[in-house]
Protein backbone atom coordinates (compact mmCIF):
# COMPACT_ATOMS: atom_id res chain seq x y z
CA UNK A 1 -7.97 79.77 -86.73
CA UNK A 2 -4.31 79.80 -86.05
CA UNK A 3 -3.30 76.26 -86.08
CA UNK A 4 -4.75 75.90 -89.74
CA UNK A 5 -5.67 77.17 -92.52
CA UNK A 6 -9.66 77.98 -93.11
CA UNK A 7 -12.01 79.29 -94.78
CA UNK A 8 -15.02 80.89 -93.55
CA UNK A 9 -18.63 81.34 -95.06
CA UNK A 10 -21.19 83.16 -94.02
CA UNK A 11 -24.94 82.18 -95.40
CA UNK A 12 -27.23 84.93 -94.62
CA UNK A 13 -30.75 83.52 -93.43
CA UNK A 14 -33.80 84.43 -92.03
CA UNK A 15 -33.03 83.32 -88.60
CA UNK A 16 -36.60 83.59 -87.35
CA UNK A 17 -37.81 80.93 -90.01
CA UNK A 18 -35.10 78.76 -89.08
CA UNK A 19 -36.00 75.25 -86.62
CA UNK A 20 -33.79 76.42 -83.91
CA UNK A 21 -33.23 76.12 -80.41
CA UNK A 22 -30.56 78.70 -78.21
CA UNK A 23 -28.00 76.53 -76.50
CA UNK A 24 -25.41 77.56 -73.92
CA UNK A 25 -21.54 76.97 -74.36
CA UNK A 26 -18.13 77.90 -72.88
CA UNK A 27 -17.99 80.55 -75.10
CA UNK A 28 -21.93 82.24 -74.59
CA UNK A 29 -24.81 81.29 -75.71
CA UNK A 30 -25.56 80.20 -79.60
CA UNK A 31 -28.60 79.63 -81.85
CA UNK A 32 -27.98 75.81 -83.05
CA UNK A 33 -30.24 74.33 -85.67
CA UNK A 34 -32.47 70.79 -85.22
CA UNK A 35 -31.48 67.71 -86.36
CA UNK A 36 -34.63 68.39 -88.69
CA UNK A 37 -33.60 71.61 -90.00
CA UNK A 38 -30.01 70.61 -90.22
CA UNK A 39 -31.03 67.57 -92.37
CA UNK A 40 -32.90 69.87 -94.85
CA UNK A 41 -30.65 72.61 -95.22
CA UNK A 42 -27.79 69.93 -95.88
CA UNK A 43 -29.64 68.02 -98.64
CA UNK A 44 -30.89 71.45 -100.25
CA UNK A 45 -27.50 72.63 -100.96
CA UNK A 46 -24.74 69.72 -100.38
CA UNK A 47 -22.22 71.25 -102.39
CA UNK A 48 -21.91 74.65 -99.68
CA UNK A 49 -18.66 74.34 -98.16
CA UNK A 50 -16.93 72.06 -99.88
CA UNK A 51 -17.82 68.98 -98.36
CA UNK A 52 -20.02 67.06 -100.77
CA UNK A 53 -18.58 63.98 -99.81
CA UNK A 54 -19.46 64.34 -95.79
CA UNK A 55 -23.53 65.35 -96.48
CA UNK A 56 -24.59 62.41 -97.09
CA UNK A 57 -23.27 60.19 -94.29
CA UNK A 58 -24.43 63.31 -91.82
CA UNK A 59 -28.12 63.09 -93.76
CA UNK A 60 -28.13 59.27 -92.94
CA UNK A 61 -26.63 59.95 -89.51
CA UNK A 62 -29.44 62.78 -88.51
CA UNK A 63 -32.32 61.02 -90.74
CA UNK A 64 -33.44 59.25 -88.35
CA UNK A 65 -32.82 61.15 -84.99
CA UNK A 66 -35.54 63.20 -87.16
CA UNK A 67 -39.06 63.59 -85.74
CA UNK A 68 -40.66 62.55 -89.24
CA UNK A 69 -43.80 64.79 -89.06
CA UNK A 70 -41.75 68.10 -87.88
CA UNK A 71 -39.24 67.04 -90.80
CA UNK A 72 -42.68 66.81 -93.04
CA UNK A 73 -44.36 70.11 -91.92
CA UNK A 74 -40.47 71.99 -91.42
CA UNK A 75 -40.52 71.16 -95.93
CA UNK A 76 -44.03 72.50 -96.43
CA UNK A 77 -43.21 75.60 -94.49
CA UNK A 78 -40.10 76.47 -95.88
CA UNK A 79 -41.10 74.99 -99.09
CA UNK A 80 -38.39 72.62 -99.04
CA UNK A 81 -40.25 69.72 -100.55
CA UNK A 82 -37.10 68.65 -103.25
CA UNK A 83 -34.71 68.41 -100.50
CA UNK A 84 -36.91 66.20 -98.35
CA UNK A 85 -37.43 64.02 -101.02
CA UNK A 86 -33.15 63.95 -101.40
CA UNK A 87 -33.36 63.35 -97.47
CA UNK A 88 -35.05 60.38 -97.91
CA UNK A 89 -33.35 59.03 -100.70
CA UNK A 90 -29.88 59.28 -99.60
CA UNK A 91 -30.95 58.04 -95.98
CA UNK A 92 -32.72 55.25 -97.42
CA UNK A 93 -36.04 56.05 -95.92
């Protein structure tokens, strides 16, 4: 980024476990995450990136574009149960 500073952080994950759909853009085609698997990786680890104070509005935003039973079985698969029950808690649900 040349017009600011920036940091950048890389998270290495298991791509093929990850709720995902391939989306094209002006720049090629990217892997983007669900609302549903965007919501749990935000609420298992809030404080990545520096931006504690933004999760939790984007958790209440994405909530409830959720499909509630993916969200559900998305936890139990990825054994994310803890950061479901955050989801919900800071959404209000």
């Amino acid at each position: 980024m040349v017009d600011r500073g920036a940091l950048h952080r890389f998270v290495r994950r298991d791509t093929e476990a990850l709720d995902a759909e391939r989306v094209e853009t002006p720049l090629g085609p990217a892997l983007v995450t669900t609302p549903e698997q965007t919501v749990l990786d935000l609420a298992r680890r809030p404080e990545l990136g520096n931006a504690e104070t933004k999760v939790r509005p984007a958790i209440e935003t994405l909530y409830y574009r959720c499909d509630s039973a993916r969200l559900a079985q998305l936890a139990t698969d990825q054994r994310l149960g803890a950061a479901l029950r955050r989801a919900k808690d800071w959404a209000g649900a």
